[in-house]
Protein backbone atom coordinates (compact mmCIF):
# COMPACT_ATOMS: atom_id res chain seq x y z
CA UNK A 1 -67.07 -43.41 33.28
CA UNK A 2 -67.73 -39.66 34.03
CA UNK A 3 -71.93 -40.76 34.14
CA UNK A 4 -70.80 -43.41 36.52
CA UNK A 5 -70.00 -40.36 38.59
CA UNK A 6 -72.73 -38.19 38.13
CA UNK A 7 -75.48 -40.85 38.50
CA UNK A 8 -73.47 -42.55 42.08
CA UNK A 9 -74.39 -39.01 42.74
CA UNK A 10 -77.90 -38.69 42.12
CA UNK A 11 -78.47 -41.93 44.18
CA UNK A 12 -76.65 -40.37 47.41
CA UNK A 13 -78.30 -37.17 47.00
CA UNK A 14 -75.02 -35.34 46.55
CA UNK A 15 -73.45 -32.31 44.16
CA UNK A 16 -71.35 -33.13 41.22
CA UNK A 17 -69.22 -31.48 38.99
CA UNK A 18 -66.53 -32.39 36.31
CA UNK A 19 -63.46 -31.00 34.84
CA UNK A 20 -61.88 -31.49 31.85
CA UNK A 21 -58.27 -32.21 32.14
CA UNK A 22 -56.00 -30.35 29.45
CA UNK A 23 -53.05 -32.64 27.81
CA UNK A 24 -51.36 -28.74 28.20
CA UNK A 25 -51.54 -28.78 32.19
CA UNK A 26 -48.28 -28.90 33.91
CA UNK A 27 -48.38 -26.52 36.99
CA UNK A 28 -50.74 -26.54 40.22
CA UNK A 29 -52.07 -23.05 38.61
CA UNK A 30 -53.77 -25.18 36.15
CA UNK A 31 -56.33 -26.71 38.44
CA UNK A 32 -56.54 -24.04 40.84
CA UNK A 33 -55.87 -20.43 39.29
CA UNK A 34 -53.48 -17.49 39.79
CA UNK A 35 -53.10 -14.41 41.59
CA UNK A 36 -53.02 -11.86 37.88
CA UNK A 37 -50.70 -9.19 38.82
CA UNK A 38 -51.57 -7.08 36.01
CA UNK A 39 -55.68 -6.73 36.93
CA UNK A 40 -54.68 -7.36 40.70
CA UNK A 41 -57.32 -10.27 41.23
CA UNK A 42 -56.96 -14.23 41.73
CA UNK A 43 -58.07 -15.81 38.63
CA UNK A 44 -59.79 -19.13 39.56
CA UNK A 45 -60.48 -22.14 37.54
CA UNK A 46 -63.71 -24.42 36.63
CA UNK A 47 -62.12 -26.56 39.03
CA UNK A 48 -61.47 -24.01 42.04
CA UNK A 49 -64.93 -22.75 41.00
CA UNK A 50 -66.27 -26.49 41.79
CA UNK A 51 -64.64 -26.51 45.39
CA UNK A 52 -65.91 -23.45 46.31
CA UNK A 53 -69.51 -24.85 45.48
CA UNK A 54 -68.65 -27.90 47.27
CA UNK A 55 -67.76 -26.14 50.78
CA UNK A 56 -71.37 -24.71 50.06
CA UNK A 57 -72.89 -28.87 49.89
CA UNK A 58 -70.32 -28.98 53.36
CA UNK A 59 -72.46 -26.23 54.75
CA UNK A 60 -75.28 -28.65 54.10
CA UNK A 61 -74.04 -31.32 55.37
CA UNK A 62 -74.17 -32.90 51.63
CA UNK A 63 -71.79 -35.32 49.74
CA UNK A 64 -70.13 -33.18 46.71
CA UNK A 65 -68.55 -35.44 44.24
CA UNK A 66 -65.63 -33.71 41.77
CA UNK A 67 -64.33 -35.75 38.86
CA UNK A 68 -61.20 -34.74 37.03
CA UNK A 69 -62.26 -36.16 33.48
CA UNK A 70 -59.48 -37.87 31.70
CA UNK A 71 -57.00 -36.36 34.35
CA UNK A 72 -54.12 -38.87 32.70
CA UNK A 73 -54.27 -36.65 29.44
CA UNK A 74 -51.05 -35.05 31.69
CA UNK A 75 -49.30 -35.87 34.29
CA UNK A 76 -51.18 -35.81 37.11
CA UNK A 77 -48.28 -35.64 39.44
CA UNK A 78 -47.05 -32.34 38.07
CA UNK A 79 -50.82 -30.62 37.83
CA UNK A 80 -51.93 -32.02 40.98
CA UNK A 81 -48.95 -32.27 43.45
CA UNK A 82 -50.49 -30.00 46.16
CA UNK A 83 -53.73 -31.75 45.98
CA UNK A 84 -52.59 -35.11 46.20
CA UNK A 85 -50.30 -34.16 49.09
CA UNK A 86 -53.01 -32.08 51.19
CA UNK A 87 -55.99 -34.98 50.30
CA UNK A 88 -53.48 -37.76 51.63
CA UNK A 89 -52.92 -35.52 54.63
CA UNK A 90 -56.95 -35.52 55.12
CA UNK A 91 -57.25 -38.96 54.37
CA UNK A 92 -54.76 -39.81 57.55
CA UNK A 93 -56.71 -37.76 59.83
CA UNK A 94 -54.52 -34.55 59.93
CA UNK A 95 -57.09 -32.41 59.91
CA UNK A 96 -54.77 -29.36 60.19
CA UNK A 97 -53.32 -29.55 56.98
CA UNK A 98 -56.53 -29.91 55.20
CA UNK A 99 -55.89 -25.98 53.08
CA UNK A 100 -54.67 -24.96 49.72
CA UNK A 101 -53.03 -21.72 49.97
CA UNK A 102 -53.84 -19.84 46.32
CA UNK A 103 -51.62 -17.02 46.85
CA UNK A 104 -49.59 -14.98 49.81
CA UNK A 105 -50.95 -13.44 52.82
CA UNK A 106 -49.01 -10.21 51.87
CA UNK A 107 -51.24 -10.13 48.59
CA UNK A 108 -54.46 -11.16 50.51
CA UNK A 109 -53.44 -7.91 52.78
CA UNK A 110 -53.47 -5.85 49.98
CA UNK A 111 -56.86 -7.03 48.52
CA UNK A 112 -58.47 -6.33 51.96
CA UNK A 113 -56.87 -2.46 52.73
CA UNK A 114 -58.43 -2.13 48.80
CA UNK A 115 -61.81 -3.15 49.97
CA UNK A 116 -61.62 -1.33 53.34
CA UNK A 117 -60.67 1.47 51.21
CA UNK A 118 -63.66 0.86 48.60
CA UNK A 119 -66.41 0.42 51.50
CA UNK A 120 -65.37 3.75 53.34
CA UNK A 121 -65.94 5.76 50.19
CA UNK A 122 -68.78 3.69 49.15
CA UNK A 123 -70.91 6.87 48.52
CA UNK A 124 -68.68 8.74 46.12
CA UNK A 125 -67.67 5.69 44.08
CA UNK A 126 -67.21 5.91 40.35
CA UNK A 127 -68.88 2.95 38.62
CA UNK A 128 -65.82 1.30 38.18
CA UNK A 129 -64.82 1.56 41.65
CA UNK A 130 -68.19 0.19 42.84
CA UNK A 131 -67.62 -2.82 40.34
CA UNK A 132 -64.18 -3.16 41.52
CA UNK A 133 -65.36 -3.56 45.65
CA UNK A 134 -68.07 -5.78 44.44
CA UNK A 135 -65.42 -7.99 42.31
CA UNK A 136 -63.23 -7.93 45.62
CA UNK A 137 -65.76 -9.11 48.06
CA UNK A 138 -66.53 -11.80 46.35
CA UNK A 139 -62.81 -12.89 45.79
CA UNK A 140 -61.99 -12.54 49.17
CA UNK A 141 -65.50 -14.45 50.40
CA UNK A 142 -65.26 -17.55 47.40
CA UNK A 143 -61.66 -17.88 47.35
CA UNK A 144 -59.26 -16.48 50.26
CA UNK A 145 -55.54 -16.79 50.59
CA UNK A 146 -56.06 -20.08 52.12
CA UNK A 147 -59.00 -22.22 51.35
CA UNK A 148 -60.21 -24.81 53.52
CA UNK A 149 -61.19 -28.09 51.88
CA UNK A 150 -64.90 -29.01 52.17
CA UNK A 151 -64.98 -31.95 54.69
CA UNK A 152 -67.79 -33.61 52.15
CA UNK A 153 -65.85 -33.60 49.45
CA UNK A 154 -64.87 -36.80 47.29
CA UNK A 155 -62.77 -37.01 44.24
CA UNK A 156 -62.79 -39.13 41.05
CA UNK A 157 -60.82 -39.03 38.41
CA UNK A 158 -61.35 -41.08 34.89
CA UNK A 159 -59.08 -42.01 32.47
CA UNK A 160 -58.15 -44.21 29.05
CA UNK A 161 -54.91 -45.92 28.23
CA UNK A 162 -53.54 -45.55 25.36
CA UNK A 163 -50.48 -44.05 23.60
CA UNK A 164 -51.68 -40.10 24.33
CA UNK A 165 -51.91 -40.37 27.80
CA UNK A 166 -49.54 -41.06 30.89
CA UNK A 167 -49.05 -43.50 32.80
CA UNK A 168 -49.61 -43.51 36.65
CA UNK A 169 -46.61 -43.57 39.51
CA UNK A 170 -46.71 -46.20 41.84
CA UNK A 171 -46.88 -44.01 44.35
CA UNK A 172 -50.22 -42.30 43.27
CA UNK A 173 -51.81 -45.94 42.69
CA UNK A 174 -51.25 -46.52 46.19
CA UNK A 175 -53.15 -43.42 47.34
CA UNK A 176 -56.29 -44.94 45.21
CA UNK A 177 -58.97 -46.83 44.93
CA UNK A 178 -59.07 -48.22 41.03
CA UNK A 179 -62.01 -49.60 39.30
CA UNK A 180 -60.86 -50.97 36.29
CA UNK A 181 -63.00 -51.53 33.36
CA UNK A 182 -62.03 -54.49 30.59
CA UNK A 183 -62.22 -53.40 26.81
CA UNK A 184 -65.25 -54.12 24.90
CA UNK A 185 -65.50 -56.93 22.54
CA UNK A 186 -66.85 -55.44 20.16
CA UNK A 187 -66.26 -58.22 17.51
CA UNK A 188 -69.05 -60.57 19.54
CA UNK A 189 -72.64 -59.04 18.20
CA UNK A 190 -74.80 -58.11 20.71
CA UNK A 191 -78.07 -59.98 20.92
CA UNK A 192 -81.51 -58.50 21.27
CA UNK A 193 -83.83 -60.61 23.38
CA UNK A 194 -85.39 -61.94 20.54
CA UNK A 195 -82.55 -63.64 19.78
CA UNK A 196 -82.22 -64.85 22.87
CA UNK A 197 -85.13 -66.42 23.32
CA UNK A 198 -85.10 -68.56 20.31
């Protein structure tokens, strides 16, 4: 299923990139990060990392395609709440809703006065401090308070079912598009063309 993906991509000429969904996930901070108090940075995911490289495909006017792999491993309406509710929002047209805010403008504040700070005193800096101002720029370039969705971006998500995953709400399935796949028979031998052409 996840090569289904990645090779729909190679034919359009697009980005990919998967993420392994944890059976452990139960907060939005899973998929997208959190703002560490302790080392006073935003700690981002694989899968915030992923939409950052997709606004760079948006930039290009490129298709990115992001797959949550096995995203039913937990509940998908816990992990991905805010998603959901901001990709429905862009699917209906509201453009203006189509943001994730990671973390508060008050902290985003702070992070920027530390920079200004940083790139004032940029010629007496202690290597620390210069790693520090480089760690912040890039923060506050790759992944501001609020992040804008890329406007080429299209998500998948794959799953099984069986008795370790969960099942899907109603109301999800009715914000999809499902392909479903049938089991494989795998009592019925396959056949190699000789076979076949005896």
């Amino acid at each position: 299923k996840t090569q289904l993906v990645r090779r729909l991509a190679d034919l359009l000429g697009a980005g990919h990139g998967d993420v392994a969904v944890r059976p452990s996930w139960r907060y939005p901070t899973d998929l997208f990060g959190y703002y560490n108090a302790m080392s006073k940075i935003f700690e981002p995911t694989p899968f915030l990392y992923l939409l950052a490289k997709a606004k760079k495909y948006a930039e290009a006017n490129r298709l990115y395609l992001l797959c949550l792999d096995e995203m039913n491993l937990s509940r998908v309406e816990n992990y991905a709440a805010d998603l959901l509710s901001r990709y429905e929002r862009i699917a209906t047209g509201d453009s203006s809703q189509a943001y994730l805010d990671l973390y508060s403008k008050d902290v985003a504040n702070r992070l920027q006065k530390e920079e200004q700070a940083l790139y004032r005193t940029s010629s007496e800096l202690t290597p620390r401090q210069q790693a520090r101002k480089e760690i912040l720029t890039r923060q506050l370039k790759d992944y501001p308070a609020r992040l804008d969705f890329p406007r080429s971006l299209l998500l998948f998500g794959t799953v099984n079912v069986d008795e370790t995953t969960h099942l899907f709400s109603p109301k999800f399935l009715d914000r999809a598009y499902v392909l479903r796949f049938p089991p494989v028979d795998l009592k019925t031998p396959w056949r190699n063309s000789i076979d076949t052409a005896t």
